[in-house]
C-alpha atoms as a PDB file:
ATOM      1  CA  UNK A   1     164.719  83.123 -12.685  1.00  0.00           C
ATOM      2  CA  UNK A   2     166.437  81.234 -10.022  1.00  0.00           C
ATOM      3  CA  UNK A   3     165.997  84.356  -7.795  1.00  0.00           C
ATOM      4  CA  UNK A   4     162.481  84.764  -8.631  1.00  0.00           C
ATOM      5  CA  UNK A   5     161.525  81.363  -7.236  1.00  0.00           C
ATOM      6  CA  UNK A   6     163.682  81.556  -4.093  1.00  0.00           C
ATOM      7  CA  UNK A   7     161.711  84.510  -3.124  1.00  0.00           C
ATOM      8  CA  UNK A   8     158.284  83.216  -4.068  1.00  0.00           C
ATOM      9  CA  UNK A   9     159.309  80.184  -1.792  1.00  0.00           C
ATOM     10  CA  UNK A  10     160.210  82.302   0.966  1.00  0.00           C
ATOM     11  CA  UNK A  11     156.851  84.572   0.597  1.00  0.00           C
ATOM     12  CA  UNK A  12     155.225  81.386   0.891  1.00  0.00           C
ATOM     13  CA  UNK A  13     157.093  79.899   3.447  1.00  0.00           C
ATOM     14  CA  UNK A  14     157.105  83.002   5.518  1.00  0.00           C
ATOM     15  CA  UNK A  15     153.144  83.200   5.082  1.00  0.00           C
ATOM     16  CA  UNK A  16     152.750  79.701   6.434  1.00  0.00           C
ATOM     17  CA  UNK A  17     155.150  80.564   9.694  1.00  0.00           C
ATOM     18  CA  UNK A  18     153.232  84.353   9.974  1.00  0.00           C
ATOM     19  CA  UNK A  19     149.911  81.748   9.972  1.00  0.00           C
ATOM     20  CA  UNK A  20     151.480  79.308  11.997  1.00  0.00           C
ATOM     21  CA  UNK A  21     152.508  81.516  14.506  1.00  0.00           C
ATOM     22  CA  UNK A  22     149.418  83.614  14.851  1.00  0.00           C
ATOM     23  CA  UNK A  23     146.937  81.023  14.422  1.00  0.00           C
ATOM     24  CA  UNK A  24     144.202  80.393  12.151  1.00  0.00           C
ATOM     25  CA  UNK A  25     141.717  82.701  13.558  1.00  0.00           C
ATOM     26  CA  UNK A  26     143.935  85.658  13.319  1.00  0.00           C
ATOM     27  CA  UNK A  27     145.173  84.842  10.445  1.00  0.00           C
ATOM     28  CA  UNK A  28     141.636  84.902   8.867  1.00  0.00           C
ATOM     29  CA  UNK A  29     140.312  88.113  10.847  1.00  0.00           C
ATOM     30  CA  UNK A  30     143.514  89.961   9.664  1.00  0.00           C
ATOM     31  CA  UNK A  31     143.112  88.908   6.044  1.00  0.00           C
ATOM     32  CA  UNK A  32     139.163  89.950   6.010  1.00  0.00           C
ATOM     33  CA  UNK A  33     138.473  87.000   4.141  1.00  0.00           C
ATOM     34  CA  UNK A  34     137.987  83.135   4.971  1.00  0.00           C
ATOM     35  CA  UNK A  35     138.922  80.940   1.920  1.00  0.00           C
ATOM     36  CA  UNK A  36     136.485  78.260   1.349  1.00  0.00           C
ATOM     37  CA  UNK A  37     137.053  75.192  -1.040  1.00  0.00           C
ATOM     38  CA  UNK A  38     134.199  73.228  -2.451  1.00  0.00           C
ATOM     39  CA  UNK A  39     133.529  70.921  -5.120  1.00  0.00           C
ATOM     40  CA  UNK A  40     130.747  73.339  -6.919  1.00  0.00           C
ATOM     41  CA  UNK A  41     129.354  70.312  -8.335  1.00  0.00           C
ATOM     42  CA  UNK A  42     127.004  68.821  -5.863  1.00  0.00           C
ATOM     43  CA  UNK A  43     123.375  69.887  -5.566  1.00  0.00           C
ATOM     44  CA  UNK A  44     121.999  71.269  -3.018  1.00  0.00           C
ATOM     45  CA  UNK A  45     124.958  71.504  -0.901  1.00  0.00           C
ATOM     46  CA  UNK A  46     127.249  73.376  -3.460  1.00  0.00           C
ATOM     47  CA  UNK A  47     127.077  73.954  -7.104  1.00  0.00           C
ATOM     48  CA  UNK A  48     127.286  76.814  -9.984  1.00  0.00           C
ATOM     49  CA  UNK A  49     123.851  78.245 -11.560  1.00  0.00           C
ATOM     50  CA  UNK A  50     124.009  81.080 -13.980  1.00  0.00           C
ATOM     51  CA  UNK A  51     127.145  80.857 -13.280  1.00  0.00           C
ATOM     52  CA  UNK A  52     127.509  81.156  -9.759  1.00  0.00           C
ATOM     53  CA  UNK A  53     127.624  79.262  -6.400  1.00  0.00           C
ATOM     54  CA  UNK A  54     124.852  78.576  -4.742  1.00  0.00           C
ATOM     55  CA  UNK A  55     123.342  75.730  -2.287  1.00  0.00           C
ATOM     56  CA  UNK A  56     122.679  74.902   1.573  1.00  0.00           C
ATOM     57  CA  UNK A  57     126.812  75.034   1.862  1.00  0.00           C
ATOM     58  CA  UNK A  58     127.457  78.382   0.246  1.00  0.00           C
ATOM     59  CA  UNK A  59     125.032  80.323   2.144  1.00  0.00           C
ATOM     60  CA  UNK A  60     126.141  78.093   5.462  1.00  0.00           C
ATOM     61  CA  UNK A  61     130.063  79.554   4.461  1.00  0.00           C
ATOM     62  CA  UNK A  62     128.578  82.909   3.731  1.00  0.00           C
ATOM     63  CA  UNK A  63     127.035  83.222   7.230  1.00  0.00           C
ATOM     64  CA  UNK A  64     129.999  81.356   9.449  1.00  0.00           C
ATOM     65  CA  UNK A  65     132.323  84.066   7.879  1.00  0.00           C
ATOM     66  CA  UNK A  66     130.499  86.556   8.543  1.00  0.00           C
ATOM     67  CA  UNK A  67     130.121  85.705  12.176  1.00  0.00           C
ATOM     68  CA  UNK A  68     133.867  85.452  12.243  1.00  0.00           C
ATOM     69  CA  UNK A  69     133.544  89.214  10.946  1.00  0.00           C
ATOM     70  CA  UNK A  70     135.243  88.675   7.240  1.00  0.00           C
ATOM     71  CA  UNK A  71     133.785  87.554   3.537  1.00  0.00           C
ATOM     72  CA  UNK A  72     133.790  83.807   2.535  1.00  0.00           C
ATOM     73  CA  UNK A  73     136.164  83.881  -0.517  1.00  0.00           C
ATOM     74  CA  UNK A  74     135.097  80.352  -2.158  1.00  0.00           C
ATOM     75  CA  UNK A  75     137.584  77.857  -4.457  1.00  0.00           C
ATOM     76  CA  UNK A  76     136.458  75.245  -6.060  1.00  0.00           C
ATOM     77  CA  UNK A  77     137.784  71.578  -7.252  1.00  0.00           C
ATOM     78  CA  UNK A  78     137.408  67.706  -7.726  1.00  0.00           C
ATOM     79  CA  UNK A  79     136.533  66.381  -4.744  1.00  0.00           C
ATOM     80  CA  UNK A  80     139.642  64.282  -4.862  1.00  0.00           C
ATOM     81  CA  UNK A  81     141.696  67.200  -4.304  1.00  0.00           C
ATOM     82  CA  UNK A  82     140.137  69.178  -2.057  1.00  0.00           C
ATOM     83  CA  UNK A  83     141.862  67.617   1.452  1.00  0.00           C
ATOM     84  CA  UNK A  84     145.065  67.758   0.054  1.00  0.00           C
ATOM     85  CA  UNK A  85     145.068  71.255  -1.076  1.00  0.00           C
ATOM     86  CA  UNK A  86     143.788  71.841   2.733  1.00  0.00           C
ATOM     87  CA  UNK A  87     146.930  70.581   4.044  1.00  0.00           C
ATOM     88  CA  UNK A  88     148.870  72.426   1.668  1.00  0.00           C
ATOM     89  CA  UNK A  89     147.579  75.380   2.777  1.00  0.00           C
ATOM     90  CA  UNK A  90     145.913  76.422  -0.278  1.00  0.00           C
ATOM     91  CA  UNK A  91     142.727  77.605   1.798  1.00  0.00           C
ATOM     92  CA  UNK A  92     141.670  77.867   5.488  1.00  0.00           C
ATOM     93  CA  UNK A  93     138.272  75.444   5.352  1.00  0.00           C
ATOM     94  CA  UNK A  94     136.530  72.586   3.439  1.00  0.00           C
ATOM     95  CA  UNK A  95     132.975  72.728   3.858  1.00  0.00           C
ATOM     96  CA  UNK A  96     131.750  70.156   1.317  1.00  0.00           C
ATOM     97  CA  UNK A  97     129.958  67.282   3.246  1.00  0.00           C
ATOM     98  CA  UNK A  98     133.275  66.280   4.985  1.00  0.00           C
ATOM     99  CA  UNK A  99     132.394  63.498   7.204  1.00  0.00           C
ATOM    100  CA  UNK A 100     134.113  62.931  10.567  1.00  0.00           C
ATOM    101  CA  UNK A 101     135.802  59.948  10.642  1.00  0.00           C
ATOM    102  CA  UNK A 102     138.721  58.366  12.971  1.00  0.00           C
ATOM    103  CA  UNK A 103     141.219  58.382   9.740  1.00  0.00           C
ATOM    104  CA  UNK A 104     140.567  61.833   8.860  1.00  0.00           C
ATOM    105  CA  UNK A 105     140.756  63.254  12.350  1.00  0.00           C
ATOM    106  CA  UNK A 106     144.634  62.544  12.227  1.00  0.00           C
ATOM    107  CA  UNK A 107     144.976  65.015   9.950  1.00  0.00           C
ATOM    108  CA  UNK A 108     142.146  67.741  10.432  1.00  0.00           C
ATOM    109  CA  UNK A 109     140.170  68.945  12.836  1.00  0.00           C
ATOM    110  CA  UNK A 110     136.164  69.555  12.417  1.00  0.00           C
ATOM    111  CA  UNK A 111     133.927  71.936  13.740  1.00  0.00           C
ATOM    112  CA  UNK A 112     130.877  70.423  15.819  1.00  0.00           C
ATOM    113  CA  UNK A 113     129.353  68.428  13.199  1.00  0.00           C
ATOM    114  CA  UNK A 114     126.733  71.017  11.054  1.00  0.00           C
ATOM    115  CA  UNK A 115     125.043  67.975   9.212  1.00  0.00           C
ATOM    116  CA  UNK A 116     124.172  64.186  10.314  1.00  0.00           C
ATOM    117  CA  UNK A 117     122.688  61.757   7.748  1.00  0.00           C
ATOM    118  CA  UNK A 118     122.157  57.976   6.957  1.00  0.00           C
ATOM    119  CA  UNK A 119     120.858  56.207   4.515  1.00  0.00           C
ATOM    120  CA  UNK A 120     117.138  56.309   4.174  1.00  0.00           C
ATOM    121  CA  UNK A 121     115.116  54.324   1.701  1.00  0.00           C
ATOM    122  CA  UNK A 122     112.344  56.354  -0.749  1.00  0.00           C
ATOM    123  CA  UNK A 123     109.110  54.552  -1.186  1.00  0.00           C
ATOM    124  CA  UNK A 124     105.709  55.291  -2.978  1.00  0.00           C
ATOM    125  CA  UNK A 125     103.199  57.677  -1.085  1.00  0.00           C
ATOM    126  CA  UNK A 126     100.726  55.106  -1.648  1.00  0.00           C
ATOM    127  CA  UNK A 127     101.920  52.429  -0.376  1.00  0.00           C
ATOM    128  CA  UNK A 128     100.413  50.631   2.691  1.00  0.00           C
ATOM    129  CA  UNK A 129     103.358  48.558   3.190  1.00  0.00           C
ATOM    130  CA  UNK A 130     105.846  49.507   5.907  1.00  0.00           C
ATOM    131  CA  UNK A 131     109.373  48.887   5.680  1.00  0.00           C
ATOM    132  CA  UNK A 132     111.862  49.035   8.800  1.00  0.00           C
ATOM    133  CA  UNK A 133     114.511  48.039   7.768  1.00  0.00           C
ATOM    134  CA  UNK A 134     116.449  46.542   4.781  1.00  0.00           C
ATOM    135  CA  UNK A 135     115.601  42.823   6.308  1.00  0.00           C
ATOM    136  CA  UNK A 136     111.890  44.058   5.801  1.00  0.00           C
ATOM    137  CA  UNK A 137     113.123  44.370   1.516  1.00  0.00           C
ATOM    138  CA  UNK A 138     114.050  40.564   1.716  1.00  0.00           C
ATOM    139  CA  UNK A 139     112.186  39.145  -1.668  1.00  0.00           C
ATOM    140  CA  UNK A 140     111.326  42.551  -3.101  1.00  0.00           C
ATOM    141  CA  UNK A 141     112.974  44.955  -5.447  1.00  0.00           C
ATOM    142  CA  UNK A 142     115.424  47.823  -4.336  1.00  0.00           C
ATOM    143  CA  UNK A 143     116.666  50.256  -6.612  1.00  0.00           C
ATOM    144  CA  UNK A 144     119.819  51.871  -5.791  1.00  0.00           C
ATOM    145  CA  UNK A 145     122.528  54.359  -7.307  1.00  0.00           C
ATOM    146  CA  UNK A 146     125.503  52.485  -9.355  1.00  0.00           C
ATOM    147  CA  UNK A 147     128.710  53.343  -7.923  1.00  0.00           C
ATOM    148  CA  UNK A 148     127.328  54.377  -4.440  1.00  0.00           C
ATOM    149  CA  UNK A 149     127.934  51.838  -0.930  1.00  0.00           C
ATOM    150  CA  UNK A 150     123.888  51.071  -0.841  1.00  0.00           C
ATOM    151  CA  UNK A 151     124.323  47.785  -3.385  1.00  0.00           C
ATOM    152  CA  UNK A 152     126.703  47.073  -0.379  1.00  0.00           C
ATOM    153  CA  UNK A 153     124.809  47.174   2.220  1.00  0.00           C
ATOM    154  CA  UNK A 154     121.895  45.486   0.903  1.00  0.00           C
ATOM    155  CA  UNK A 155     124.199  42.639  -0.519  1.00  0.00           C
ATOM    156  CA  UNK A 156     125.224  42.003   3.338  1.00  0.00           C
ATOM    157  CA  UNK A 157     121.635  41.639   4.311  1.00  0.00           C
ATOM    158  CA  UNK A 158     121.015  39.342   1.597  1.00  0.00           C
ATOM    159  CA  UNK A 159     117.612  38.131  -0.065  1.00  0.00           C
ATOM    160  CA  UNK A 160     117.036  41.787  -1.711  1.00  0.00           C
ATOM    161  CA  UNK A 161     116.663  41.740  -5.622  1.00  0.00           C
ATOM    162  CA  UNK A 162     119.017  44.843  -5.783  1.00  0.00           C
ATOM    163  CA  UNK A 163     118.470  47.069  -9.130  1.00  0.00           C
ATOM    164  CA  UNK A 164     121.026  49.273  -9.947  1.00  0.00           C
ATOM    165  CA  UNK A 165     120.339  52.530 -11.535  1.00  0.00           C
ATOM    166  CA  UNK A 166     122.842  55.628 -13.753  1.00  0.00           C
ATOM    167  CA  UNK A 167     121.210  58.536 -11.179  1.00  0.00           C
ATOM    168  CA  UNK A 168     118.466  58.882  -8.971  1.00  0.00           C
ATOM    169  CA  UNK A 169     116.347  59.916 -11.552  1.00  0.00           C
ATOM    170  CA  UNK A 170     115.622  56.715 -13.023  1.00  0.00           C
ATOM    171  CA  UNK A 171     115.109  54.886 -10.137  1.00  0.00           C
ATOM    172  CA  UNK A 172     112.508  57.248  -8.491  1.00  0.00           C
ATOM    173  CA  UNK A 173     111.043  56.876 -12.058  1.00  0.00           C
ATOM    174  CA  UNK A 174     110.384  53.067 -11.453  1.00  0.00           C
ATOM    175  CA  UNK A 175     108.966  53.320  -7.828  1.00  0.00           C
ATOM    176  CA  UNK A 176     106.795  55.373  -9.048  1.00  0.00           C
ATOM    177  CA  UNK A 177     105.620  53.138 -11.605  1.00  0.00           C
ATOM    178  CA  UNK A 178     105.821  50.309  -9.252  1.00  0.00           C
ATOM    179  CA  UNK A 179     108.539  48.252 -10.616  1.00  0.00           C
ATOM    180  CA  UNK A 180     110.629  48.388  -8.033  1.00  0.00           C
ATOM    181  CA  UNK A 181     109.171  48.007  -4.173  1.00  0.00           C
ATOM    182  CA  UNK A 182     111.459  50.680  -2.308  1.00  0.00           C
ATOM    183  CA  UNK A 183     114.895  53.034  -3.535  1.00  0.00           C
ATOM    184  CA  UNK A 184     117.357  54.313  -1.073  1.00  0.00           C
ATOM    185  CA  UNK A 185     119.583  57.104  -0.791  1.00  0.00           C
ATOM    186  CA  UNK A 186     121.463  59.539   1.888  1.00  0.00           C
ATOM    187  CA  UNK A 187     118.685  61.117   4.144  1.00  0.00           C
ATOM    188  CA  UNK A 188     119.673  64.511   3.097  1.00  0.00           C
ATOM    189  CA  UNK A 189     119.396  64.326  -0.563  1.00  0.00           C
ATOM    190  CA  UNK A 190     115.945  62.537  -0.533  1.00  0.00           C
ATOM    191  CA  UNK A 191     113.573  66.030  -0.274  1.00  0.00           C
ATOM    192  CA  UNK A 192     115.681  67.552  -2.563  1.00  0.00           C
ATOM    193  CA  UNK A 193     115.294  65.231  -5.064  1.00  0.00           C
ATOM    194  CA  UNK A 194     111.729  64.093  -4.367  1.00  0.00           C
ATOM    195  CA  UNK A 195     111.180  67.694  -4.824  1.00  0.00           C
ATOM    196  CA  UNK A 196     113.202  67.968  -8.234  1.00  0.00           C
ATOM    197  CA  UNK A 197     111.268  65.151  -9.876  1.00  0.00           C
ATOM    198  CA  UNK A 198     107.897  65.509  -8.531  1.00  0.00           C
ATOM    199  CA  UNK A 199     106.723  62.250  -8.381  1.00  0.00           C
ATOM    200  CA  UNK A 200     104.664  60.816  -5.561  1.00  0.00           C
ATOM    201  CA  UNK A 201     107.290  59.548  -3.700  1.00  0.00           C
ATOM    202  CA  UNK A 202     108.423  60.010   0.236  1.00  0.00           C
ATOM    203  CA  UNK A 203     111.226  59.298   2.868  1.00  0.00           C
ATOM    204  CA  UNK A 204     110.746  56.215   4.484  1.00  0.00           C
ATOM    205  CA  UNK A 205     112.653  54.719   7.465  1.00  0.00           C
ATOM    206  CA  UNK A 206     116.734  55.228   7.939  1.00  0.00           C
ATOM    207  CA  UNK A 207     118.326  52.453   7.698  1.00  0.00           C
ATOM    208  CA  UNK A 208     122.135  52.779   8.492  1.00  0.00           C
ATOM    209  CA  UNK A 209     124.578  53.862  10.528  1.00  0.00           C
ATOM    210  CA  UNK A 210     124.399  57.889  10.810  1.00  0.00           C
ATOM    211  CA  UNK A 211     127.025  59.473   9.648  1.00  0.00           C
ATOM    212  CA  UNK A 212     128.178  63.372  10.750  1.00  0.00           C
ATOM    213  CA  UNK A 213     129.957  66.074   8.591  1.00  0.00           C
ATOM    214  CA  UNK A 214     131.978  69.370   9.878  1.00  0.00           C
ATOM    215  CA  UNK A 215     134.106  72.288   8.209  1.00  0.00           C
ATOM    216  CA  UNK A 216     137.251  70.293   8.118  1.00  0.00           C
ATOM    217  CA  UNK A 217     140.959  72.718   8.940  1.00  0.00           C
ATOM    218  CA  UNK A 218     144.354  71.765   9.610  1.00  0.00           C
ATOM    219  CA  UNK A 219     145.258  70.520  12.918  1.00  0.00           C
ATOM    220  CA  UNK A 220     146.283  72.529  16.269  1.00  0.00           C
ATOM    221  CA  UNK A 221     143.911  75.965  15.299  1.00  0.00           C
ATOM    222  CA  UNK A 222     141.768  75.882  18.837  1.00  0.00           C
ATOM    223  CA  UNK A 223     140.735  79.036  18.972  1.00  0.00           C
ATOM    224  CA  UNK A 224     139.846  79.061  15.217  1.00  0.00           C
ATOM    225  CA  UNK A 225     137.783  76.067  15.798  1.00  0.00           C
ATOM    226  CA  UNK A 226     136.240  77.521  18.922  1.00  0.00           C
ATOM    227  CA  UNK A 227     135.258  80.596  17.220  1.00  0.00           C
ATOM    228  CA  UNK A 228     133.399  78.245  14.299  1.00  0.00           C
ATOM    229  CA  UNK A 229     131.610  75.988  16.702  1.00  0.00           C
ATOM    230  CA  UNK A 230     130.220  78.913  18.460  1.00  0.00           C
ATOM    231  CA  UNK A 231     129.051  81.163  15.365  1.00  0.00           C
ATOM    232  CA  UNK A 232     127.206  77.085  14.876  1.00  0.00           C
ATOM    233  CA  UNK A 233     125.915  77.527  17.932  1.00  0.00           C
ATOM    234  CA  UNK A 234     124.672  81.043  18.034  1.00  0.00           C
ATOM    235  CA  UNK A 235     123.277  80.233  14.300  1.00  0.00           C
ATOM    236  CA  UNK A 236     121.006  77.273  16.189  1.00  0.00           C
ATOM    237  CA  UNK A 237     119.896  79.702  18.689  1.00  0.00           C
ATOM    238  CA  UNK A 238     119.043  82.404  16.936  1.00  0.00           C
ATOM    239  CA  UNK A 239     117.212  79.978  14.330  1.00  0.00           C
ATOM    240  CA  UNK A 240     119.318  81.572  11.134  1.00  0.00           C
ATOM    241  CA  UNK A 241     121.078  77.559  10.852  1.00  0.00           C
ATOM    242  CA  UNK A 242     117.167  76.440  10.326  1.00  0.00           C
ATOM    243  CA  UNK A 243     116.234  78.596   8.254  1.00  0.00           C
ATOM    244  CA  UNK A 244     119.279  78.078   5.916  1.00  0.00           C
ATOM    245  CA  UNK A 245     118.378  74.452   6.151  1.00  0.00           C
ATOM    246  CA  UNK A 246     114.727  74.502   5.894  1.00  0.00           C
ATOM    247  CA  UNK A 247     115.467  76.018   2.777  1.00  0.00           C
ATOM    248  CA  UNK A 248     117.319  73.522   1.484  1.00  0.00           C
ATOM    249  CA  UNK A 249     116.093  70.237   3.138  1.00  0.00           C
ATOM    250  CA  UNK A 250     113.104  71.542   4.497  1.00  0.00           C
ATOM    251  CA  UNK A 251     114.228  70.251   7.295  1.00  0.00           C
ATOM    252  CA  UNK A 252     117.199  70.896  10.205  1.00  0.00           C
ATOM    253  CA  UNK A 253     119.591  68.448   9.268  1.00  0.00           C
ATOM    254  CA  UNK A 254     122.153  69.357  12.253  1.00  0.00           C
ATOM    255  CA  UNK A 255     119.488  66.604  13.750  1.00  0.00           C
ATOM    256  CA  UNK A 256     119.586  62.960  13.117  1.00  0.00           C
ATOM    257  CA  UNK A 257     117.279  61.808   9.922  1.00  0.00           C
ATOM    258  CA  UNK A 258     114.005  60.215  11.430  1.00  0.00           C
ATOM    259  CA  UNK A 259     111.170  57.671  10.262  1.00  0.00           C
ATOM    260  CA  UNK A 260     108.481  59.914   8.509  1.00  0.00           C
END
């Protein structure tokens, strides 16, 4: 038994120096595959129906490894998870609405950033009123997700009768009916669920700090990393990233959300 393990630690260990030596890129190209982890939960970027993955994400993964000239071979797990199994070398890539922040960029690197959000607020399609910003919301009714940064936000503005809501669901339900005044939400899920509930509802104004995402990797791959952000690249050119997008969003959201 003892034996057993010493050599599965030293196939492992002589994997992760073969990797280490090579580089990421090669690595990947020599395997034919690029292992992918996602949650699998979280519509429309990644999640399971009939049993299988599907969303804006898993068709973006398909079509990166594909450009790198191998198959996307996807894993999925709790989001809590998912950057440490990265590290441990469990999969090459985490494309899963990673954002790019200072903290994390100690311990990954990121592609060119493939999606770039901010909050946005969701108001009636009738509604004459226009609101600019969350100061604008001062004495009405905002309806926001529980558990989400939003409630924050609006606290820190202050004067906004802030509603808090199980999903998105039953908020849009009440702007709709007109008993809240405005709802907000990330700029990239608003068509998607506008669209899922069919109400008569719409995007209004963005109103926070935007916020980028990129396939996340371990550190000190360059020429891996070169190789992604230029299959990005070539996907914007050629128009293949919109249409994957459009899809989804109906919408490019490499580009910063705008006022509709």
């Amino acid at each position: 038994m003892l034996i057993r393990k010493f050599l599965a630690v030293a196939v492992l260990l002589g994997t992760a120096l073969h990797a280490g030596a090579t580089g990421l890129l090669d690595t990947v190209q020599h395997r034919g595959t690029l292992r992918v982890a996602m949650e699998g939960t979280y519509p429309p970027f990644n999640y399971k129906e009939n049993g299988k993955l599907a969303g804006f994400e898993v068709e973006l993964a398909d079509a990166l490894a594909q450009r790198l000239g191998v198959k996307a071979e996807f894993t999925t797990g709790e989001w809590s998870g998912l950057l440490a199994g990265l590290q441990a070398g469990k999969y090459d890539v985490v494309i899963n609405q990673v954002g790019i922040t200072d903290q994390r960029k100690q311990a990954f690197d990121f592609s060119t950033p493939y999606t770039i959000s901010s909050p946005q607020l969701i108001v009636r399609k009738d509604d004459k009123r226009v609101f600019k910003s969350l100061a604008d919301l001062r004495g009405k009714k905002l309806g926001v997700g529980e558990g989400t940064n939003f409630a924050d936000m609006a606290k820190a503005v202050g004067g906004i009768d802030i509603k808090t809501y199980p999903g998105s669901s039953e908020y849009l339900q009440d702007l709709a009916l007109g008993r809240i005044d405005a709802a907000m939400n990330d700029s990239l899920l608003i068509p998607y669920i506008i669209k899922k509930t069919k109400l008569p509802l719409k995007a209004g104004a963005p109103v926070g700090q935007i916020e980028e995402s990129g396939v996340a990797f371990v550190k000190g791959n360059s020429k891996f990393k070169a190789a992604v952000d230029k299959a990005l690249a070539d996907m914007e050119a050629d128009g293949s990233f919109a249409k994957i997008s459009n899809k989804w969003f109906d919408r490019d959201v490499s580009k910063p959300p705008v006022a509709p």
